[in-house]
Protein backbone atom coordinates (compact mmCIF):
# COMPACT_ATOMS: atom_id res chain seq x y z
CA UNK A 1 19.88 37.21 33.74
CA UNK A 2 19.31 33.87 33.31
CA UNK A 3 15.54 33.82 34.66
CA UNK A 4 14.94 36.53 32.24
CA UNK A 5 16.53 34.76 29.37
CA UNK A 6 14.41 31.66 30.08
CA UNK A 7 11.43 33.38 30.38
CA UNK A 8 11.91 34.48 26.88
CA UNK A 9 12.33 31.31 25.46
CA UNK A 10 9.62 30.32 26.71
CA UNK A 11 7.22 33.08 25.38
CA UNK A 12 8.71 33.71 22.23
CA UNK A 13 11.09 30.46 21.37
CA UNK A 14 8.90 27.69 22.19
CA UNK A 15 5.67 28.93 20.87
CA UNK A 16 7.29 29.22 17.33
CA UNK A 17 9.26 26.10 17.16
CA UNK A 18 5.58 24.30 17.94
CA UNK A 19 3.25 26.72 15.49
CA UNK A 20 6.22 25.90 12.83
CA UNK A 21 6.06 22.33 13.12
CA UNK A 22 2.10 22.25 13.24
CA UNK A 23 1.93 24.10 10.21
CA UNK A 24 4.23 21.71 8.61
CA UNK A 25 2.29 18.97 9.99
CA UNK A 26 -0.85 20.24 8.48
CA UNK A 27 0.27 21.25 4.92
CA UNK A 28 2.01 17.61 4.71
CA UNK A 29 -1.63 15.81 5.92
CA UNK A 30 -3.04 18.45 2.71
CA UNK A 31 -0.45 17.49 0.57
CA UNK A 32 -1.10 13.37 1.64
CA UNK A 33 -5.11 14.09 0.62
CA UNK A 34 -4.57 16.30 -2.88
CA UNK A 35 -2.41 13.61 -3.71
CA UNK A 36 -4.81 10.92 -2.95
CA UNK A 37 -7.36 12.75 -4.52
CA UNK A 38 -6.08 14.20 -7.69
CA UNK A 39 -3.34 11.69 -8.86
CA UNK A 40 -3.40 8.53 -7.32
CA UNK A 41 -0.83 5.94 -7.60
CA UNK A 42 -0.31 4.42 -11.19
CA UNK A 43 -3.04 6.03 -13.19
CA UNK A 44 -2.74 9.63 -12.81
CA UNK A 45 -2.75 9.95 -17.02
CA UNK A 46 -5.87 7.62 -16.85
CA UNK A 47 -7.74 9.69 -14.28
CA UNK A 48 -6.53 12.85 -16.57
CA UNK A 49 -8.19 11.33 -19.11
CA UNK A 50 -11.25 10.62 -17.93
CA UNK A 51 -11.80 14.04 -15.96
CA UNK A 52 -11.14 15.89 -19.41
CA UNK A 53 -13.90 13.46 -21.34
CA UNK A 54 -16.23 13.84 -18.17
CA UNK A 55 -16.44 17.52 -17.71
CA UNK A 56 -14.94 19.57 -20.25
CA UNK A 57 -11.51 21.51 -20.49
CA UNK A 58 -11.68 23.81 -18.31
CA UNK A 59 -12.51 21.92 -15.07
CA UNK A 60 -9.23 19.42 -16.33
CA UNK A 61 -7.29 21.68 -16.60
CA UNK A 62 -8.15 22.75 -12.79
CA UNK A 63 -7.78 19.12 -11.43
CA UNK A 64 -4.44 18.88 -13.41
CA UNK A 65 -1.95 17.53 -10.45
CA UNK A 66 1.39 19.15 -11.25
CA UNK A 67 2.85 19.31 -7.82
CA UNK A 68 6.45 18.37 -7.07
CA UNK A 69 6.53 16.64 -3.85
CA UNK A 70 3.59 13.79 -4.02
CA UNK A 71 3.12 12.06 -0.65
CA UNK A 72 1.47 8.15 -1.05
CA UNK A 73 -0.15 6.14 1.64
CA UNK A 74 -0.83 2.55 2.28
CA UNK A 75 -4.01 1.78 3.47
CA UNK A 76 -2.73 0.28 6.22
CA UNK A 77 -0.31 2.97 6.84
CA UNK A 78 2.85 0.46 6.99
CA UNK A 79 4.30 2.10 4.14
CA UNK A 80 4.97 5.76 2.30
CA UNK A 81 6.07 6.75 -0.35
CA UNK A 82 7.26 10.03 -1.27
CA UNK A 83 7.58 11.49 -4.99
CA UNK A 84 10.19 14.24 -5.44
CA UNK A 85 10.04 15.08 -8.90
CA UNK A 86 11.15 12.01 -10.86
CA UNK A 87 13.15 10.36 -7.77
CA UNK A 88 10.84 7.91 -5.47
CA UNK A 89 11.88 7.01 -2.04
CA UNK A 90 10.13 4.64 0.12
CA UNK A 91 9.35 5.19 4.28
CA UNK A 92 8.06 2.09 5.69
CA UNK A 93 7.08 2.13 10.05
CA UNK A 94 10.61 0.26 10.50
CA UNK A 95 12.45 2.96 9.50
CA UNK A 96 14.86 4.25 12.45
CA UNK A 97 14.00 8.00 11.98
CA UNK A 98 9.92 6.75 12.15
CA UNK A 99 10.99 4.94 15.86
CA UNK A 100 13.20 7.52 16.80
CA UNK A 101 10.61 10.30 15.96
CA UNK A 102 7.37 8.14 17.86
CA UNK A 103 9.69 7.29 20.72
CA UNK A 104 10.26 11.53 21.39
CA UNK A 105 6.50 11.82 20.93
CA UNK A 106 5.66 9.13 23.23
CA UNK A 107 8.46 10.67 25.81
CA UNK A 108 6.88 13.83 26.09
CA UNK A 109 3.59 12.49 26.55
């Protein structure tokens, strides 16, 4: 029983659990990009702007960024921080869940 029960997490569990978190992995690297690229940090009005004066209405109103959840890098990539809605909260590469997080990464390599 038990060989057949671990055989089946291994076909079926484990191969979810790691598609699940690539796919979540992938649509936050998206998200990071869009938001660099359609509203980045401090003048997203300004760039608004300038887009609508540029190339018309109807291509603004395409490159409008009206996302929720707006993901911001350092170029360094010491710090992140992470727009939800109006609240801000800021991730920098001391954080304890960041360590904790490498540290399993590193283990299972």
């Amino acid at each position: 029983m038990k060989k057949k029960y671990k055989k089946y997490v291994l076909k079926t569990v484990v191969p979810i659990i790691a598609m699940t978190v690539l796919v979540i992995a992938c649509l936050i690297h998206i998200n990071i990009i869009n938001t660099k690229t359609l509203s980045p940090l401090g003048n997203t009005k300004q760039n608004y702007e300038l887009v609508s004066e540029k190339f018309g209405a109807d291509f603004a109103n395409f490159i409008k960024d009206n996302s929720f959840l707006k993901i911001y890098e350092d170029s360094d990539n010491k710090k992140v921080l992470v727009r939800l809605g109006d609240a801000e909260f800021k991730i920098s590469s001391e954080s304890e869940i960041i360590k904790y997080i490498e540290n399993k990464i590193n283990s299972i390599k």
